[in-house]
Protein backbone atom coordinates (compact mmCIF):
# COMPACT_ATOMS: atom_id res chain seq x y z
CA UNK A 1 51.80 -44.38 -16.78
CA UNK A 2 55.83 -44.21 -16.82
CA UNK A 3 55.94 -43.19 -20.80
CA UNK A 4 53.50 -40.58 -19.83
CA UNK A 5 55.60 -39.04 -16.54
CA UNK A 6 58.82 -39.33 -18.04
CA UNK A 7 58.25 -36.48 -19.94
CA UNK A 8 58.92 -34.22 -16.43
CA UNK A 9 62.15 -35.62 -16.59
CA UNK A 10 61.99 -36.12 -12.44
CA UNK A 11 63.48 -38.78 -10.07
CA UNK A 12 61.58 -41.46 -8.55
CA UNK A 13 60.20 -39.99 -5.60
CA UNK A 14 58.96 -37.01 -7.97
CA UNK A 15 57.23 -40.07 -9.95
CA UNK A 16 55.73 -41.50 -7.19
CA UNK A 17 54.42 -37.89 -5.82
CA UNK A 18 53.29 -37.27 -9.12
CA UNK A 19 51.25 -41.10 -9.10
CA UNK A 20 49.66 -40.11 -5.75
CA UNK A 21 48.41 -36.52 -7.21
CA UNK A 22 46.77 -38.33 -10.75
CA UNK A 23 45.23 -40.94 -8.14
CA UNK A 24 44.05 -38.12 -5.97
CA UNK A 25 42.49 -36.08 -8.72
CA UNK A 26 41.05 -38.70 -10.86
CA UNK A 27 37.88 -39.29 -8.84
CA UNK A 28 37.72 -35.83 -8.07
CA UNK A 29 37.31 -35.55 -11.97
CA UNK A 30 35.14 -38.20 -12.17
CA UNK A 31 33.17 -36.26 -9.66
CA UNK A 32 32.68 -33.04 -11.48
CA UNK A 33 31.96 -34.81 -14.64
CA UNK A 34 28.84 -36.97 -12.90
CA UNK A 35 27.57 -34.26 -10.42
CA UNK A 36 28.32 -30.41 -11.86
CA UNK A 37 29.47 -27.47 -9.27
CA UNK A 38 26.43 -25.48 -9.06
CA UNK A 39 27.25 -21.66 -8.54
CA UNK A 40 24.89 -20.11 -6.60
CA UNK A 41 24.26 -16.42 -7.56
CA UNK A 42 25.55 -13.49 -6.24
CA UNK A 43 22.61 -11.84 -4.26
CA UNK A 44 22.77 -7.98 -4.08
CA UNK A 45 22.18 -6.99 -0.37
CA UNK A 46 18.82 -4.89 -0.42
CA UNK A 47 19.76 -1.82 1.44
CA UNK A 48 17.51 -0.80 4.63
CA UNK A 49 15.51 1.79 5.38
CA UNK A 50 16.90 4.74 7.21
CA UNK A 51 15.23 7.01 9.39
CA UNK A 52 13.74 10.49 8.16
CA UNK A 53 14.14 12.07 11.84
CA UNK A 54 15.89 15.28 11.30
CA UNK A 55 15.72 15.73 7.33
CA UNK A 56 14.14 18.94 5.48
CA UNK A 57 11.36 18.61 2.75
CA UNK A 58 13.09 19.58 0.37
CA UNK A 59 11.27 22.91 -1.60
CA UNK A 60 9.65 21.98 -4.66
CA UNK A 61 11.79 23.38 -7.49
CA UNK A 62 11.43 22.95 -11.40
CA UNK A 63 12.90 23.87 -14.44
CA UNK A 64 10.96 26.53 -17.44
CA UNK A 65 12.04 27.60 -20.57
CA UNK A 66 15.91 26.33 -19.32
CA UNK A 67 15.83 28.35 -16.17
CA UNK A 68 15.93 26.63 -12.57
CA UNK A 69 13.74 27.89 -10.55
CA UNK A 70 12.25 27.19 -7.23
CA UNK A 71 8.59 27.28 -6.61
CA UNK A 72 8.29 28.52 -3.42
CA UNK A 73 10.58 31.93 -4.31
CA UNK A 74 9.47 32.28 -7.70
CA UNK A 75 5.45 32.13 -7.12
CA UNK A 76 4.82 31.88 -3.28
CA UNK A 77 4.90 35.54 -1.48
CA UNK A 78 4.18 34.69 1.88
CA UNK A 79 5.25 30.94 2.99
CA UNK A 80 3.71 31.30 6.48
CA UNK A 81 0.13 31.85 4.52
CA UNK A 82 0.74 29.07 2.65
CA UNK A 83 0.98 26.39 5.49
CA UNK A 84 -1.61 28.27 6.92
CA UNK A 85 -3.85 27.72 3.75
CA UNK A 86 -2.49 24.50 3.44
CA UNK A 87 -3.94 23.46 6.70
CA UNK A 88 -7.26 25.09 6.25
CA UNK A 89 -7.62 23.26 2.68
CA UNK A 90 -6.59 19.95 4.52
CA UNK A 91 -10.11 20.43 7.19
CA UNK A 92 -11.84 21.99 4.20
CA UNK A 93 -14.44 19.09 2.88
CA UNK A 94 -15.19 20.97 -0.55
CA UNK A 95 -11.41 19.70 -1.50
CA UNK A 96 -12.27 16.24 -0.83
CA UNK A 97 -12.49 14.03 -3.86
CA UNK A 98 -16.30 13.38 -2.83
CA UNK A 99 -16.62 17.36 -2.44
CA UNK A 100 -18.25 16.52 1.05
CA UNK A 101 -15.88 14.98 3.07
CA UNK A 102 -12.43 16.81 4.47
CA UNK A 103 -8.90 14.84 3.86
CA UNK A 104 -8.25 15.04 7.31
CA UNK A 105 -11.67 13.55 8.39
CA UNK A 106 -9.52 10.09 7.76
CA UNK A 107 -5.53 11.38 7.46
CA UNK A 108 -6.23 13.22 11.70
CA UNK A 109 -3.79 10.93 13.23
CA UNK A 110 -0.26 11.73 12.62
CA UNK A 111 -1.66 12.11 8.88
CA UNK A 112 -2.74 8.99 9.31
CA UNK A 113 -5.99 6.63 11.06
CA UNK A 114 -5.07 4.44 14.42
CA UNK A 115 -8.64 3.73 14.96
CA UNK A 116 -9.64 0.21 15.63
CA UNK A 117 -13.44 1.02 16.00
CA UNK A 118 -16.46 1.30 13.28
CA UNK A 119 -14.08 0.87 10.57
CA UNK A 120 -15.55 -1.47 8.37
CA UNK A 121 -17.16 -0.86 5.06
CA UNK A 122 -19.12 -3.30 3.32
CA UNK A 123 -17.56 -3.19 0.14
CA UNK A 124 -19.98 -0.71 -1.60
CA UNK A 125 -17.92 -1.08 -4.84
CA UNK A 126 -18.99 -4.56 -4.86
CA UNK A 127 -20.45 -5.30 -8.73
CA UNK A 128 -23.16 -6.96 -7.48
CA UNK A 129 -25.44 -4.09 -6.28
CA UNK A 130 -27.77 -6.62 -4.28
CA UNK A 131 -25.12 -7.17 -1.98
CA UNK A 132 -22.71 -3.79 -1.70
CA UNK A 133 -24.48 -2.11 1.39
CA UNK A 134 -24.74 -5.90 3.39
CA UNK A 135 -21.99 -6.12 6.31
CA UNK A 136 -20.49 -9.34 5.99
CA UNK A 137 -21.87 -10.68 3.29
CA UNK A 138 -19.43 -13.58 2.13
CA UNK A 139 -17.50 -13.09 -1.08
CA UNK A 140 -19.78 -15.27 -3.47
CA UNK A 141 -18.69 -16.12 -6.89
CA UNK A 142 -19.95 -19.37 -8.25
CA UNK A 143 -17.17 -19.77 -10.72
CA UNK A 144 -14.32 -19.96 -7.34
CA UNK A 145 -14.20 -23.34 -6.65
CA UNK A 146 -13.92 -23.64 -2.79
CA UNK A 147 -15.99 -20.66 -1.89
CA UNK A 148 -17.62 -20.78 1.44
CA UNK A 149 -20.51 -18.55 3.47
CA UNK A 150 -19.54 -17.17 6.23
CA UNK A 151 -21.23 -14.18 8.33
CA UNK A 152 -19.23 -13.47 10.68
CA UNK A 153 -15.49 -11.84 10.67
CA UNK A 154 -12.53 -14.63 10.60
CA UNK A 155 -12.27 -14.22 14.69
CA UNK A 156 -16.29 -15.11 14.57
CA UNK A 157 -17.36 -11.30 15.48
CA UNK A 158 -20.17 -9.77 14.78
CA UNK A 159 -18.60 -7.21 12.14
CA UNK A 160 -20.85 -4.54 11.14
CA UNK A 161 -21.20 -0.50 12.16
CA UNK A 162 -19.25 0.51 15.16
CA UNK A 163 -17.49 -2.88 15.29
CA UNK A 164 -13.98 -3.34 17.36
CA UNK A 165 -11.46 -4.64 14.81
CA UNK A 166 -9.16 -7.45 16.83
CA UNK A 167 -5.88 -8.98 15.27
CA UNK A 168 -7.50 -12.39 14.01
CA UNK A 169 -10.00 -10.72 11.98
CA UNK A 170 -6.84 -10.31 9.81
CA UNK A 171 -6.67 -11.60 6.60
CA UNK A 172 -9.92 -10.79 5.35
CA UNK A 173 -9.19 -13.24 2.84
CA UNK A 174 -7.49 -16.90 3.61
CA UNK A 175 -6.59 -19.73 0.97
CA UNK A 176 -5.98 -23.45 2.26
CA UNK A 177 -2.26 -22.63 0.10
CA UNK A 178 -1.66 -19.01 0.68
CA UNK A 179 1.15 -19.74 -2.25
CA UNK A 180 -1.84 -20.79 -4.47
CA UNK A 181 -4.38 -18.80 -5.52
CA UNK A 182 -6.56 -21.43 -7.05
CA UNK A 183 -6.46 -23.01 -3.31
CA UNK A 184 -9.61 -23.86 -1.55
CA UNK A 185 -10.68 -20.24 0.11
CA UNK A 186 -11.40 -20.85 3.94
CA UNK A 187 -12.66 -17.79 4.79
CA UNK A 188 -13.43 -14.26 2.31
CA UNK A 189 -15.49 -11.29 2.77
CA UNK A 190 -16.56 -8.52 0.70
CA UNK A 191 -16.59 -6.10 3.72
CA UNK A 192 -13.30 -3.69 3.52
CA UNK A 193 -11.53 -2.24 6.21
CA UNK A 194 -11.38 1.46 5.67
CA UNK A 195 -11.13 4.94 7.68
CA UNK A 196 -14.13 6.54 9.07
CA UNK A 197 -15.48 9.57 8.07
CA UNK A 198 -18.67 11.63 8.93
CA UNK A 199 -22.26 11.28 9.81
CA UNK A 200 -24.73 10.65 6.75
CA UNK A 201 -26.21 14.53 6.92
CA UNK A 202 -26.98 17.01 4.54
CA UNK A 203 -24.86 20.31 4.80
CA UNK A 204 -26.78 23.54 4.71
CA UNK A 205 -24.15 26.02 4.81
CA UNK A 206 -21.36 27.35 6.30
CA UNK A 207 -21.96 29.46 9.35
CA UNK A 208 -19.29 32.04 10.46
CA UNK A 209 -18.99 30.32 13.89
CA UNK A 210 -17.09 27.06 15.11
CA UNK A 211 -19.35 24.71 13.52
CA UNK A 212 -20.89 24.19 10.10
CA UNK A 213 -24.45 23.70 9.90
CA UNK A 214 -25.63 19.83 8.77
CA UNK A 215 -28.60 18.28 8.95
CA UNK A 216 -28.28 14.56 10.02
CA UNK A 217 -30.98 11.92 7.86
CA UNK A 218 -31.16 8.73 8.53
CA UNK A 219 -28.51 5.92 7.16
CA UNK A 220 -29.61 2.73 6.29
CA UNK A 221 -26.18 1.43 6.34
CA UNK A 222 -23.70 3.21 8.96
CA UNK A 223 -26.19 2.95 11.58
CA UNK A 224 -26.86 0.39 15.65
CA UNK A 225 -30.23 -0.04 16.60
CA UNK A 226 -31.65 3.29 14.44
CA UNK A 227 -28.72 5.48 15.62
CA UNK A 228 -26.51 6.59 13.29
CA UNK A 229 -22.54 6.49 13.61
CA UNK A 230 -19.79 7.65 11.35
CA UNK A 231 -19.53 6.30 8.06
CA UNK A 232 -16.52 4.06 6.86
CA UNK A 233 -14.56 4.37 3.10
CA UNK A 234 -13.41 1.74 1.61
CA UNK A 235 -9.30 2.57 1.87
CA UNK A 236 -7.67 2.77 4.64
CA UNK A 237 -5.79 6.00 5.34
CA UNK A 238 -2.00 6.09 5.07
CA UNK A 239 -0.22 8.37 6.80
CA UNK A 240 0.70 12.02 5.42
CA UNK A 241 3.58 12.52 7.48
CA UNK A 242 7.09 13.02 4.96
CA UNK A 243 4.74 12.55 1.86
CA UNK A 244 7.00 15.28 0.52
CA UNK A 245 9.87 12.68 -0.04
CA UNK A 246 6.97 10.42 -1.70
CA UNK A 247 7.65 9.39 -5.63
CA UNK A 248 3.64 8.24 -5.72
CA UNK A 249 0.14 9.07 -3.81
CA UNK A 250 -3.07 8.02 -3.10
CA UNK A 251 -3.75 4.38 -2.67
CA UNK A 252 -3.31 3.41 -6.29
CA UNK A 253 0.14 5.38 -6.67
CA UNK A 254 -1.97 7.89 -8.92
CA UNK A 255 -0.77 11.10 -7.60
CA UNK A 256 2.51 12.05 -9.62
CA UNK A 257 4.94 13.83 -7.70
CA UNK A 258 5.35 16.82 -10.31
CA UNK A 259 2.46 19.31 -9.92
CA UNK A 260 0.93 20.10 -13.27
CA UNK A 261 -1.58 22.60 -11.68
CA UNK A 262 -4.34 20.84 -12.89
CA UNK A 263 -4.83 17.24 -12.29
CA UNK A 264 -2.78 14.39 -10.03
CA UNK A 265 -1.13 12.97 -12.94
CA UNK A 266 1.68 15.31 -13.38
CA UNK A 267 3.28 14.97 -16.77
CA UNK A 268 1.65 12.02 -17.34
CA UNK A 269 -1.15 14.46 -18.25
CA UNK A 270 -0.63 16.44 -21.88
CA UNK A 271 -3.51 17.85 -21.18
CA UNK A 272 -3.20 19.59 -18.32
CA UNK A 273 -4.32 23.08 -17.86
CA UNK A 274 -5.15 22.96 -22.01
CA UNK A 275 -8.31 24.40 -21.15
């Protein structure tokens, strides 16, 4: 050890400080050799959500043939129309995607649906076509290990048309390992929770008063004891309210936020307006 701390060319006390600081660090070497420092990684902080209270929509504005322009200047005349026709298309059910029922028969709230009542559907886009229009029907699928009948919703209601929605109904579908998807299921359903929307009826036509004229039938599905109550989608309504500042729409994210004229798909669409 001397031949090797010679070469500092120190006193003795420097030798013996220099003994202490090799015994010191020797296990500490030892250390990092048996059990490696393990770095965690540097997490970028996710930043939150700020509020929208007080922003402006901004104007829709795009860019032909190298020129900026801006929408509303360049190809709306009268901007008070507009949100007047705007609202009138939003009531209007021809502009529906079913052509019968209005957006805002589900988006009336805020732009959005708070209702807890008769908002169950019972999974009409079910495959199996035996079992689409059957409240509560339990998810069956005999290749799901696990699977279990159940007829009731997950707080043991009754389900059905015109059924009150309560907080442990919620999930609609439970695993034994929610982290696991190949769990045992404990409880599934097939029914959907959705928005309501009108009474099964035939529309005759418009009359030039409050009210169109419908004629009611009778629903075999959305319907207590013979009487009829509002039928229920199968998506639940998000709210409308600052969709303007939205990238993506609809419940899929389908709805591009550049307006082709022509379909939802923006310029995701060559096609647009090609014929």
């Amino acid at each position: 050890m001397d031949k090797y701390l010679s070469i500092f060319r120190t006193t003795r006390k420097s030798h013996a400080m220099a003994g202490a600081l090799l015994a010191i660090g020797l296990p500490v070497v030892n250390a990092w050799a048996a059990d490696p420092v393990v770095v965690n990684p540097v997490v970028p902080d996710v930043p939150s959500l700020q509020s929208l209270r007080g922003m402006t929509p901004p104007d829709p504005s795009g860019t032909e043939g190298g020129r900026k322009v801006d929408l509303m200047t360049d190809y709306v005349l009268n901007r008070s129309a507009a949100v007047l026709l705007g609202k009138a298309l939003f009531w209007d059910m021809d502009v529906g995607s079913d052509g019968s029922t209005a957006c805002a028969s589900c988006h009336f709230h805020a732009g959005a649906d708070h209702r807890t009542t008769n908002q169950i559907n019972p999974g009409l886009a079910n495959t199996n076509a035996n079992v689409s229009s059957i409240f509560n029907k339990p998810f069956a699928a005999s290749n799901i290990p696990g699977d279990v009948s159940s007829y009731t919703t997950k707080s043991g209601g009754k389900g059905g048309p015109n059924y009150l929605l309560k907080k442990n109904d919620f999930p609609t579908h439970v695993l034994a390992d929610p982290m696991d998807r190949n769990s045992a299921i404990l409880y599934s359903t097939d029914d959907v929770i959705g928005s309501q929307g009108v009474f099964d009826a035939n529309f005759v036509k418009p009359q030039q008063t409050r009210f169109d004229k419908c004629i009611q039938q009778p629903d075999g599905i959305f319907q207590v004891g013979g009487i009829n109550v509002r039928r229920s989608t199968g998506r639940n309504a998000p709210t409308v309210i600052n969709a303007a500042f939205n990238v993506r729409n609809f419940w899929d994210g389908r709805a591009n936020n550049v307006f082709n004229g022509f379909s939802p798909f923006g310029n995701r669409d060559p096609d647009a307006g090609s014929t």
